[in-house]
C-alpha atoms as a PDB file:
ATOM      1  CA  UNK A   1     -19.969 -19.668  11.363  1.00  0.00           C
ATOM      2  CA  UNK A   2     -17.064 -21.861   9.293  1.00  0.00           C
ATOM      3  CA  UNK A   3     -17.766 -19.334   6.710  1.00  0.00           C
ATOM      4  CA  UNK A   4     -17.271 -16.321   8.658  1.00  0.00           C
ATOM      5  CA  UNK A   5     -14.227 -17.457  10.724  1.00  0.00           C
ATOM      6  CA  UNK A   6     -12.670 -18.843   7.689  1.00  0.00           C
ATOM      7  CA  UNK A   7     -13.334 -15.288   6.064  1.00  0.00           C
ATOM      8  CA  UNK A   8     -11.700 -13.716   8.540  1.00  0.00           C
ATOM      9  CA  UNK A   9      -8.726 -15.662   8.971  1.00  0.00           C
ATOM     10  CA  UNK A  10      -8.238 -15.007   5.107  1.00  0.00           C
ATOM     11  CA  UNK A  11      -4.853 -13.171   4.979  1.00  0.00           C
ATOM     12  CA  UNK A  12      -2.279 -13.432   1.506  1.00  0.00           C
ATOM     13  CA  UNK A  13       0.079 -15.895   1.865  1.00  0.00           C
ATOM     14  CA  UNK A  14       3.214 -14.435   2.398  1.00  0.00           C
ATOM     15  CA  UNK A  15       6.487 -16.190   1.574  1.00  0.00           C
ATOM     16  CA  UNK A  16       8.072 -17.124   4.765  1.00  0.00           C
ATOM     17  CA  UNK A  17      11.105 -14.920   6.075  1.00  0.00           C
ATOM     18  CA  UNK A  18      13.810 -16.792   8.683  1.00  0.00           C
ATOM     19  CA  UNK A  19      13.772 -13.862  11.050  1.00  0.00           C
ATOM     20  CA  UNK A  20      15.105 -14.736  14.577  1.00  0.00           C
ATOM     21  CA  UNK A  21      12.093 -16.005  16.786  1.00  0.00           C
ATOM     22  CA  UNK A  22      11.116 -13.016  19.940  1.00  0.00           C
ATOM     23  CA  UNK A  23       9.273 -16.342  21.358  1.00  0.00           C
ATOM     24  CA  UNK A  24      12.395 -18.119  22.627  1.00  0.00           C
ATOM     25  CA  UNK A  25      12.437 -20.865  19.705  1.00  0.00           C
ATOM     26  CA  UNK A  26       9.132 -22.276  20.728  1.00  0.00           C
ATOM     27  CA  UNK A  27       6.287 -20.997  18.856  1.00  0.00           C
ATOM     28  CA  UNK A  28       3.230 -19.859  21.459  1.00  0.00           C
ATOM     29  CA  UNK A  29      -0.097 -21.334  20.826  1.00  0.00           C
ATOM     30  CA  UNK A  30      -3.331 -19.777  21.849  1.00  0.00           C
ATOM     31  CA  UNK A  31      -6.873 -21.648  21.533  1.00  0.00           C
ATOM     32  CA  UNK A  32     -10.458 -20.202  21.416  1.00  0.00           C
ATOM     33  CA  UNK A  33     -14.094 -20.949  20.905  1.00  0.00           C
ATOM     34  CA  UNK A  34     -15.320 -18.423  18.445  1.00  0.00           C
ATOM     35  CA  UNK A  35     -18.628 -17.638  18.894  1.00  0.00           C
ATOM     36  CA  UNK A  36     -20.290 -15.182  16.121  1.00  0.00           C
ATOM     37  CA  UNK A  37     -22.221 -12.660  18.075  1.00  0.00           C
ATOM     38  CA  UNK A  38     -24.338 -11.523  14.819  1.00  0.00           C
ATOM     39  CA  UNK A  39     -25.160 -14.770  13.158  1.00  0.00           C
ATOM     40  CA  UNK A  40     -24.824 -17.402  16.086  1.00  0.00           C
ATOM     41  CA  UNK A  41     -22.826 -21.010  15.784  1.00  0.00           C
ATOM     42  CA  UNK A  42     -19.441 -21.441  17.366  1.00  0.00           C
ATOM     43  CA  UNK A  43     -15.777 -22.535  16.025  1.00  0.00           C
ATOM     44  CA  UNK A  44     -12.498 -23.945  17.715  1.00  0.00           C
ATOM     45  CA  UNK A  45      -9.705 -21.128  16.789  1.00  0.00           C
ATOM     46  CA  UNK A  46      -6.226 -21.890  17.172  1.00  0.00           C
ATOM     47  CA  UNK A  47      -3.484 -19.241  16.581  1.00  0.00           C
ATOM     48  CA  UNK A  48       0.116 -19.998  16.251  1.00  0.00           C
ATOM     49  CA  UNK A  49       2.654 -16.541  16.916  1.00  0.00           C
ATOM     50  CA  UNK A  50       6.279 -18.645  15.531  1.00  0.00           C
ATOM     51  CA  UNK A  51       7.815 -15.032  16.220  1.00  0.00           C
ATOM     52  CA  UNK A  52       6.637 -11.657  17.955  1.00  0.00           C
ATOM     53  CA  UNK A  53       6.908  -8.352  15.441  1.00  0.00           C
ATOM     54  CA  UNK A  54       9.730  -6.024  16.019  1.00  0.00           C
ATOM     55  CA  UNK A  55       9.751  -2.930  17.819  1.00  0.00           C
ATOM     56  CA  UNK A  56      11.085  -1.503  14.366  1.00  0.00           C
ATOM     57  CA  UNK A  57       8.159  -3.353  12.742  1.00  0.00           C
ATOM     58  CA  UNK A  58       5.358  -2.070  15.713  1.00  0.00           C
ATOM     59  CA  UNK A  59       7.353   1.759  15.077  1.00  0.00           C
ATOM     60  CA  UNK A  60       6.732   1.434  11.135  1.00  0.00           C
ATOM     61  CA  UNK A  61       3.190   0.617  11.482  1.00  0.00           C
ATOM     62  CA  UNK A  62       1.982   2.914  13.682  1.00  0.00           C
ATOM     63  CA  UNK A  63       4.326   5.671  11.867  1.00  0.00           C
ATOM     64  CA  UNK A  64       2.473   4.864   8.526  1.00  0.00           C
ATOM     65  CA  UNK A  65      -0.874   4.363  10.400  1.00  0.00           C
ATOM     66  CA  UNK A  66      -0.491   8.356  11.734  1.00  0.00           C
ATOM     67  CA  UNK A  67       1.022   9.914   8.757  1.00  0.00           C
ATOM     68  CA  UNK A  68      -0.235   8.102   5.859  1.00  0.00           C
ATOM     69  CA  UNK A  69      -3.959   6.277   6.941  1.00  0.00           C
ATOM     70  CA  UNK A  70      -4.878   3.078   6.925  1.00  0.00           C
ATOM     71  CA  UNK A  71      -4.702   2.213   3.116  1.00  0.00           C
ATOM     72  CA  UNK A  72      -0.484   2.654   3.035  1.00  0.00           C
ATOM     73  CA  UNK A  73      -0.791   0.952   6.824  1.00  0.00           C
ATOM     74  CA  UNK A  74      -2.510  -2.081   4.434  1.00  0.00           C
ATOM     75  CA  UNK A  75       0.209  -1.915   1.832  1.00  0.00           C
ATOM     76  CA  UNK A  76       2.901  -2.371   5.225  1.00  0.00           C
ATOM     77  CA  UNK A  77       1.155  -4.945   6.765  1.00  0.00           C
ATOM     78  CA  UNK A  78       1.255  -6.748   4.000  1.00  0.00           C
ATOM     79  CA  UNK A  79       4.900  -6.618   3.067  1.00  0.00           C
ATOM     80  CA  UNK A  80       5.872  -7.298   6.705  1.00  0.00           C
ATOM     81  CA  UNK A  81       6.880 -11.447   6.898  1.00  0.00           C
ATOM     82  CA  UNK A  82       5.001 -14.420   8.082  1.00  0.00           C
ATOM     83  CA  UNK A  83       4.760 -14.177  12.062  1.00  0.00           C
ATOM     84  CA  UNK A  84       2.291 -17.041  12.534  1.00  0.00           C
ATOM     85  CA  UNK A  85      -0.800 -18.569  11.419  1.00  0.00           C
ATOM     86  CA  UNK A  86      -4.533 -18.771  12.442  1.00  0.00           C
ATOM     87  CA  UNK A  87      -6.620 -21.983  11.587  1.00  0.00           C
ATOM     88  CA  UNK A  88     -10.292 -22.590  12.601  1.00  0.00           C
ATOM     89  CA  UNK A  89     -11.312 -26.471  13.295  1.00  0.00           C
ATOM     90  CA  UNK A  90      -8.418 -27.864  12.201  1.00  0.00           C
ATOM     91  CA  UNK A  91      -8.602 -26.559   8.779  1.00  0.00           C
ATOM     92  CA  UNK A  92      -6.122 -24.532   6.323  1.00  0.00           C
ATOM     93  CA  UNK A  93      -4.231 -22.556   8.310  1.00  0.00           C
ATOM     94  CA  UNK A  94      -3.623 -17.999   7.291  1.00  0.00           C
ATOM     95  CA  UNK A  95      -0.752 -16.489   7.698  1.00  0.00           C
ATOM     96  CA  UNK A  96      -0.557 -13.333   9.913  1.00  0.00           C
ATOM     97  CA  UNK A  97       1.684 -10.275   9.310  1.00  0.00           C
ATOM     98  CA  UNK A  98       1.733  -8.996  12.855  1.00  0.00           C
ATOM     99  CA  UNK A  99       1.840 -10.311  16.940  1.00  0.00           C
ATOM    100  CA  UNK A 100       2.388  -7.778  19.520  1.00  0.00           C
ATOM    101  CA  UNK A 101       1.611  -7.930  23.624  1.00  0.00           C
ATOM    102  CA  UNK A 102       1.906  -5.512  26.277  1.00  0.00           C
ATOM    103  CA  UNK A 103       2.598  -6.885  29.170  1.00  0.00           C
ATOM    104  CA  UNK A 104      -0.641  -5.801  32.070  1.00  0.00           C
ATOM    105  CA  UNK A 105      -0.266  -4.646  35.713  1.00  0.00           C
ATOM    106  CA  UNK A 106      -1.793  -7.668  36.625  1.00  0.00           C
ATOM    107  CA  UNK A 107       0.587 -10.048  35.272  1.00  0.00           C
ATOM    108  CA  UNK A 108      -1.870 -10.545  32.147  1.00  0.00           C
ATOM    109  CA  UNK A 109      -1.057  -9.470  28.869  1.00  0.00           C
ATOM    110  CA  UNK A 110      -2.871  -7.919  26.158  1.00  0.00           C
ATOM    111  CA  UNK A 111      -2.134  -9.546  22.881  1.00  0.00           C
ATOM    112  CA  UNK A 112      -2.632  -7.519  19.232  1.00  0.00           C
ATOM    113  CA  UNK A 113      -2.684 -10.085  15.942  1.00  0.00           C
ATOM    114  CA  UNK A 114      -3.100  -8.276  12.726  1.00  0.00           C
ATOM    115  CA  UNK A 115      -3.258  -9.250   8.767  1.00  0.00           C
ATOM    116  CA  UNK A 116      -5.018  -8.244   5.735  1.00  0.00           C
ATOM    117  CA  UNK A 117      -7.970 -10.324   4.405  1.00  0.00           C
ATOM    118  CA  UNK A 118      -8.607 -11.260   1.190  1.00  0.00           C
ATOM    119  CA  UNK A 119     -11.151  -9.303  -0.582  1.00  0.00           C
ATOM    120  CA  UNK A 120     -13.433 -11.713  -3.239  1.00  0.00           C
ATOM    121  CA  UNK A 121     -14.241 -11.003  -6.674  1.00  0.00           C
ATOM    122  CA  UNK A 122     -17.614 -10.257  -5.639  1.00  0.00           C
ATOM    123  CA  UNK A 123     -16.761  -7.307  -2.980  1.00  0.00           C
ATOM    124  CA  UNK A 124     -13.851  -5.868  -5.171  1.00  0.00           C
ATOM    125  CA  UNK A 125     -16.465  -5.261  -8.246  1.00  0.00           C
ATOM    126  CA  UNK A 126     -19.474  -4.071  -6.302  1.00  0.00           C
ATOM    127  CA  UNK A 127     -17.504  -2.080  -3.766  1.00  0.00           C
ATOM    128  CA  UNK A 128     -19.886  -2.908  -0.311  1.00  0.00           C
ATOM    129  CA  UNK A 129     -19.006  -0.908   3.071  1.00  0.00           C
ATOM    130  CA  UNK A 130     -16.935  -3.752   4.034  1.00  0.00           C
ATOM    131  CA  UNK A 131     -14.200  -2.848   1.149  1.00  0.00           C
ATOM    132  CA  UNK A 132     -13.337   0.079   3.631  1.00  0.00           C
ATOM    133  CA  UNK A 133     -12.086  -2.391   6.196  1.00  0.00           C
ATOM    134  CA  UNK A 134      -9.641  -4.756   5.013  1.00  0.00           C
ATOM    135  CA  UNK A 135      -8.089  -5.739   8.158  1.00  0.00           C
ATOM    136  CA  UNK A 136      -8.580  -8.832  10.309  1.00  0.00           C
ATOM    137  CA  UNK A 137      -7.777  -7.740  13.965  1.00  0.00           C
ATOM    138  CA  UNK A 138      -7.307 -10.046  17.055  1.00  0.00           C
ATOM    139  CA  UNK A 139      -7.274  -8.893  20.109  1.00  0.00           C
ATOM    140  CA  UNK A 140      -6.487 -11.499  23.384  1.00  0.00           C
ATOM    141  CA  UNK A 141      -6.957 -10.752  26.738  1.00  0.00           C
ATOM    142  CA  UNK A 142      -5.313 -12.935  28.759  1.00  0.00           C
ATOM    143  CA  UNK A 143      -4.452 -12.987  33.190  1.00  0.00           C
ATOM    144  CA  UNK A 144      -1.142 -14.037  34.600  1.00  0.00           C
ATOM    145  CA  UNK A 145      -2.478 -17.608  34.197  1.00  0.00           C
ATOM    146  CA  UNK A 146      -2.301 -17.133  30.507  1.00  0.00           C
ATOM    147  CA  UNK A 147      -6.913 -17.510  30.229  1.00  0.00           C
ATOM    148  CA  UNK A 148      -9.260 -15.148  29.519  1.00  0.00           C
ATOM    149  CA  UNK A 149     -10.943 -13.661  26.442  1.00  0.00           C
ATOM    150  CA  UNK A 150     -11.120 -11.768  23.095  1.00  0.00           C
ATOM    151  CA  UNK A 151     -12.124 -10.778  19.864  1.00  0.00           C
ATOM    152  CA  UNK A 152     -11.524 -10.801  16.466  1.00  0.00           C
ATOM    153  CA  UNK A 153     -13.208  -8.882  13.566  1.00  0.00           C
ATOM    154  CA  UNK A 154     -12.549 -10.046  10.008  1.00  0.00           C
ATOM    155  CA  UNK A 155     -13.390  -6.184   8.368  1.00  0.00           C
ATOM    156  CA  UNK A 156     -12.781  -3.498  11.135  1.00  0.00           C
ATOM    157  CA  UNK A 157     -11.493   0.216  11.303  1.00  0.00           C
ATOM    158  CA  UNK A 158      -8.690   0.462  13.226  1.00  0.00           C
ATOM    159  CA  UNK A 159      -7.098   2.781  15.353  1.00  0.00           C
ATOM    160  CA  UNK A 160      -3.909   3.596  17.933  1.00  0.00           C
ATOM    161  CA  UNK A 161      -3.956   3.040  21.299  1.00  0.00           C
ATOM    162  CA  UNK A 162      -1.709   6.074  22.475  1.00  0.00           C
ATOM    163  CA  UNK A 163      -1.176   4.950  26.063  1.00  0.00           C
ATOM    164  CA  UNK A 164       0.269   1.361  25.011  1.00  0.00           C
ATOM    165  CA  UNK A 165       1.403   2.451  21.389  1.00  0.00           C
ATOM    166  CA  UNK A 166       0.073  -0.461  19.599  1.00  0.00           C
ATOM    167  CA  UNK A 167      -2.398  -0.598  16.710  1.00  0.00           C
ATOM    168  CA  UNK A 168      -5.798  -2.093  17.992  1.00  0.00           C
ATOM    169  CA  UNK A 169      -9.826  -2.602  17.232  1.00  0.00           C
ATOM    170  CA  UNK A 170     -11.602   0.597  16.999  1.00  0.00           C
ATOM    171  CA  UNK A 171     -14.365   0.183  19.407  1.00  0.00           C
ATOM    172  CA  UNK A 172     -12.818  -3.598  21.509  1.00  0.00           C
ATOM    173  CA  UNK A 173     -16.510  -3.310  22.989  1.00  0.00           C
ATOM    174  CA  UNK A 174     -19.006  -4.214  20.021  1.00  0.00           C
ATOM    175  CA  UNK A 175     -16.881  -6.467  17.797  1.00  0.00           C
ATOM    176  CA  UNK A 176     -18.959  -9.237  16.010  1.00  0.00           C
ATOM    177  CA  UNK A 177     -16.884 -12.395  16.991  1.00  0.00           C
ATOM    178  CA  UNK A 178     -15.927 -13.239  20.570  1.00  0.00           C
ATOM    179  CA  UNK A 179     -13.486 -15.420  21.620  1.00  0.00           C
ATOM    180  CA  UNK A 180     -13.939 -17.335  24.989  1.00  0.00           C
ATOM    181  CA  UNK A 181     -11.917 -19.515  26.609  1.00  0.00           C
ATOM    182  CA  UNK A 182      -8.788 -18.191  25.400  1.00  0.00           C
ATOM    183  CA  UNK A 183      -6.010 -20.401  27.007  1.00  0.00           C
ATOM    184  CA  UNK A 184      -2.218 -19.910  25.962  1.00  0.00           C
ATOM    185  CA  UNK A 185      -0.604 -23.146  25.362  1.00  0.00           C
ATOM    186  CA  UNK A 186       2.850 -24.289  24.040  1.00  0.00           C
ATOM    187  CA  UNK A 187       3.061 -25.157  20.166  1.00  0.00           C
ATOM    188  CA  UNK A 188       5.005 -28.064  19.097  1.00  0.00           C
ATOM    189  CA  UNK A 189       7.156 -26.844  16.725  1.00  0.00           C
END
């Protein structure tokens, strides 16, 4: 399970931009237990968002997404700046390119986390299924109290949600790693 959570928290490091923070100067923390659906065991997961993307940087995305595919979308995600980082028990923590939420009827929120992964020597040369996918997607679905669930997939396919214009998981039903009790805490900065 270490294995697979640290594979898919495995984005470039990106040098780190001073960009003005969308999350009021304190960075928002959300914790998880990662539980690997295909090959059991479980993880702690915390993410750190130290800014929310852009509305320019959400409209440039999805623009590249629909006009040029997913391989240019890579090649954007990658040269957006640092927005956070993901670590799994404590360990070495990835940066992430992207943090988006939509706000829910309910009060909840639905919360999109996107970066590249890194793609081994091994997978580059032999050229699996998995090269095809070289996002890592997080998705967080959280009530008004800020709990609730998710999932993150460290090589998906990924597609537009139309009705909330944001980039998302292609099928949010049968991802392999879930994400219980998601709880949204404040960061220390």
């Amino acid at each position: 399970m270490k294995t697979l959570i640290a594979l898919a928290m495995a984005g470039v490091a990106a040098a780190a931009v001073v960009v003005t923070a969308q999350t009021n100067g304190v960075p928002e923390r959300f914790s998880a237990m990662a539980v690997n659906m295909n090959r059991g065991g479980t993880a702690r997961v915390d993410i750190t968002v130290n800014r929310w993307s852009t509305e320019a940087e959400r409209t440039r995305l999805l623009t590249t997404l629909r006009e040029k595919g997913p391989e240019k979308l890579l090649d954007a995600l990658q040269h957006l700046p640092r927005v956070g980082y993901i670590q799994s028990n404590g360990g070495l923590g990835y940066d992430l390119h992207y943090a988006h939420r939509v706000k829910g009827q309910d009060g909840g929120e639905r919360v999109v986390i996107a970066t590249d992964r890194r793609i081994g020597y091994w997978e580059a040369a032999n050229q699996p299924r998995s090269i095809n996918y070289p996002f890592t997607i997080i998705e967080l679905r959280l009530n008004a109290d800020g709990e609730g669930e998710g999932k993150m997939s460290l090589a998906t396919k990924i597609t537009e949600d139309k009705d909330k214009q944001i980039i998302t998981l292609e099928n949010y039903e049968i991802q392999p790693v879930l994400l219980q009790s998601v709880k949204r805490e404040r960061a220390s900065q």
